[in-house]
Protein backbone atom coordinates (compact mmCIF):
# COMPACT_ATOMS: atom_id res chain seq x y z
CA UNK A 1 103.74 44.17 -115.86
CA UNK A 2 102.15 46.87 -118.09
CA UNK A 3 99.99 49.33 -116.18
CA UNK A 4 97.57 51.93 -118.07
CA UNK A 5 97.30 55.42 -115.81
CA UNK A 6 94.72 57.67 -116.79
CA UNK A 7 93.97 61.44 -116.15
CA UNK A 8 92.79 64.51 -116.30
CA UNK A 9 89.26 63.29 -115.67
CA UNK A 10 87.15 66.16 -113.66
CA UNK A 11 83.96 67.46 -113.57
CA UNK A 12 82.96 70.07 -116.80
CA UNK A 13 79.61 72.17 -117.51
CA UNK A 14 77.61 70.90 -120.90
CA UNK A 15 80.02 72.83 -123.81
CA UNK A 16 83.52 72.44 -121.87
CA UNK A 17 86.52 70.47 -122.60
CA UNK A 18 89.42 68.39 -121.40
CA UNK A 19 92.40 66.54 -122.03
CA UNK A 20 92.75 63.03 -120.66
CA UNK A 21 95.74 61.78 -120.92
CA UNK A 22 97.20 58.29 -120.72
CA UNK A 23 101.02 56.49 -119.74
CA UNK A 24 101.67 53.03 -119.39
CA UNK A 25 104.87 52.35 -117.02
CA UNK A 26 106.52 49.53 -118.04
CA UNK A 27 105.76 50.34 -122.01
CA UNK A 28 106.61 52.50 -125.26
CA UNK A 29 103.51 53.85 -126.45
CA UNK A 30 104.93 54.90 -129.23
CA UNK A 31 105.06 51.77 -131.34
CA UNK A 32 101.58 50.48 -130.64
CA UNK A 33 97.89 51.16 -131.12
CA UNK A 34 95.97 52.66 -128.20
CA UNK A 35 92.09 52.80 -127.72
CA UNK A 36 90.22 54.92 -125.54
CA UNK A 37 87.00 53.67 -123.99
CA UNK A 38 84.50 54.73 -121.41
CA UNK A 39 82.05 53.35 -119.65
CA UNK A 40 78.94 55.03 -118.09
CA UNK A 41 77.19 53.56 -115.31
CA UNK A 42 75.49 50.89 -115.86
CA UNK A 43 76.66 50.22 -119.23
CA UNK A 44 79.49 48.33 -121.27
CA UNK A 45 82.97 50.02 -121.87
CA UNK A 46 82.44 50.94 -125.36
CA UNK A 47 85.13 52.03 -128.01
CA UNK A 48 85.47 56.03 -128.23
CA UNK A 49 89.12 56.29 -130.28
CA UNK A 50 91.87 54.48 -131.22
CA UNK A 51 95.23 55.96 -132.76
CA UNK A 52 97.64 53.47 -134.64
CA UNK A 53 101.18 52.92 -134.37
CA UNK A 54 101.39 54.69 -137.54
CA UNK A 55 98.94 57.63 -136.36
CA UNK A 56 95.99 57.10 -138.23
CA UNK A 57 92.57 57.64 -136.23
CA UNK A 58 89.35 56.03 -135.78
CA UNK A 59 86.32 57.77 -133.69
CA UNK A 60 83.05 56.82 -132.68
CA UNK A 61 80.01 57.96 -134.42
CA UNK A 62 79.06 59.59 -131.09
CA UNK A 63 82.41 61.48 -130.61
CA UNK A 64 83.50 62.24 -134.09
CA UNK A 65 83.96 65.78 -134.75
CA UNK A 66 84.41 66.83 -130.98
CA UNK A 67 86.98 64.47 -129.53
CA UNK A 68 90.85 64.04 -130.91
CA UNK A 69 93.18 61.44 -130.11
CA UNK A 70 96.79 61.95 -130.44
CA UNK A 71 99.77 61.15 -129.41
CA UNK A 72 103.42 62.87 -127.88
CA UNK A 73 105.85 60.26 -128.08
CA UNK A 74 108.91 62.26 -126.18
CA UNK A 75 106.53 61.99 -123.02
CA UNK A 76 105.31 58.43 -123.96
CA UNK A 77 101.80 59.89 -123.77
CA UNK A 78 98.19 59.35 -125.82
CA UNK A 79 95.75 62.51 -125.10
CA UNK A 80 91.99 62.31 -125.46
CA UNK A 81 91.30 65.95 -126.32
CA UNK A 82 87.53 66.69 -125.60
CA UNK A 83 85.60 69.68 -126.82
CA UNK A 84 82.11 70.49 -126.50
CA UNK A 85 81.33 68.14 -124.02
CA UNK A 86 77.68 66.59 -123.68
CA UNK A 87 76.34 65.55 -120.30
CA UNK A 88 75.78 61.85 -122.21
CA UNK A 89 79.54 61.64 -122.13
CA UNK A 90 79.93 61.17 -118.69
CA UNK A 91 81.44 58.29 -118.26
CA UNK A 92 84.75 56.76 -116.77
CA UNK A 93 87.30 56.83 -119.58
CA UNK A 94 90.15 53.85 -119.75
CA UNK A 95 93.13 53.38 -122.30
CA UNK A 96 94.87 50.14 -123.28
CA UNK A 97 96.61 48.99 -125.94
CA UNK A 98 94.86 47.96 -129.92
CA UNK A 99 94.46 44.41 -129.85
CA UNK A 100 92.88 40.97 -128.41
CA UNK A 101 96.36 40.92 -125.77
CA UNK A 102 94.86 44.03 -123.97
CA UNK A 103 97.28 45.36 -121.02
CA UNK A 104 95.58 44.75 -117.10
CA UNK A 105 92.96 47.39 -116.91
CA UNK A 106 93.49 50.81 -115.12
CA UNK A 107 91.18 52.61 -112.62
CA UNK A 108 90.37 54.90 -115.58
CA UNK A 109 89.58 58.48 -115.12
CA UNK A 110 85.82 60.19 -114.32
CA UNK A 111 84.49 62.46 -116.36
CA UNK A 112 81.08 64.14 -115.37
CA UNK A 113 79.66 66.92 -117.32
CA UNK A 114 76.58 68.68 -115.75
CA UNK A 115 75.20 72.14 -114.67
């Protein structure tokens, strides 16, 4: 069975970035869609980026401008680049594959941005 793995999660001050990245063992990444989502305590995982088997992007309102998605398909990876992080975006962050068939869901990766 299909098993998302995020990291690269960590703990950032208000303005810093990271990369998350995301493999699936037991999949190809590189003919699907993948989403990014996160989910802040409390809350509902909510959409943050999705990349398309073809490459074309879609970002949330809330992210556009300072997060990229992207994808390395000779290491079967899909990077969440984050810049100019807020301390609103902490949150753990989980990948899965586009679609209504999503994979089993990971343990996701924390990211905490504070002072």
């Amino acid at each position: 069975q299909v098993q998302p793995v995020e990291s690269g999660g960590g703990l950032v001050q208000p303005g810093g970035s990271l990369r998350l990245s995301c493999a699936a063992s037991g999949s190809v990444l590189s003919g699907i869609g993948v989403d990014w989502f996160r989910q802040a305590p409390g809350k509902q995982r909510l959409l943050v980026a999705t990349i398309s088997s073809g490459g074309s992007t879609y970002y949330a309102d809330s992210v556009k401008g300072r997060f990229t998605i992207s994808r390395d398909n000779a290491k079967n990876t899909v990077y969440l680049q984050m810049i100019s992080l807020k301390p609103e975006d902490t949150a753990v962050y989980y990948c899965n594959k586009v679609g209504f068939q999503r994979w089993p869901w990971g343990q996701g990766t924390q990211v905490t941005v504070s002072s």
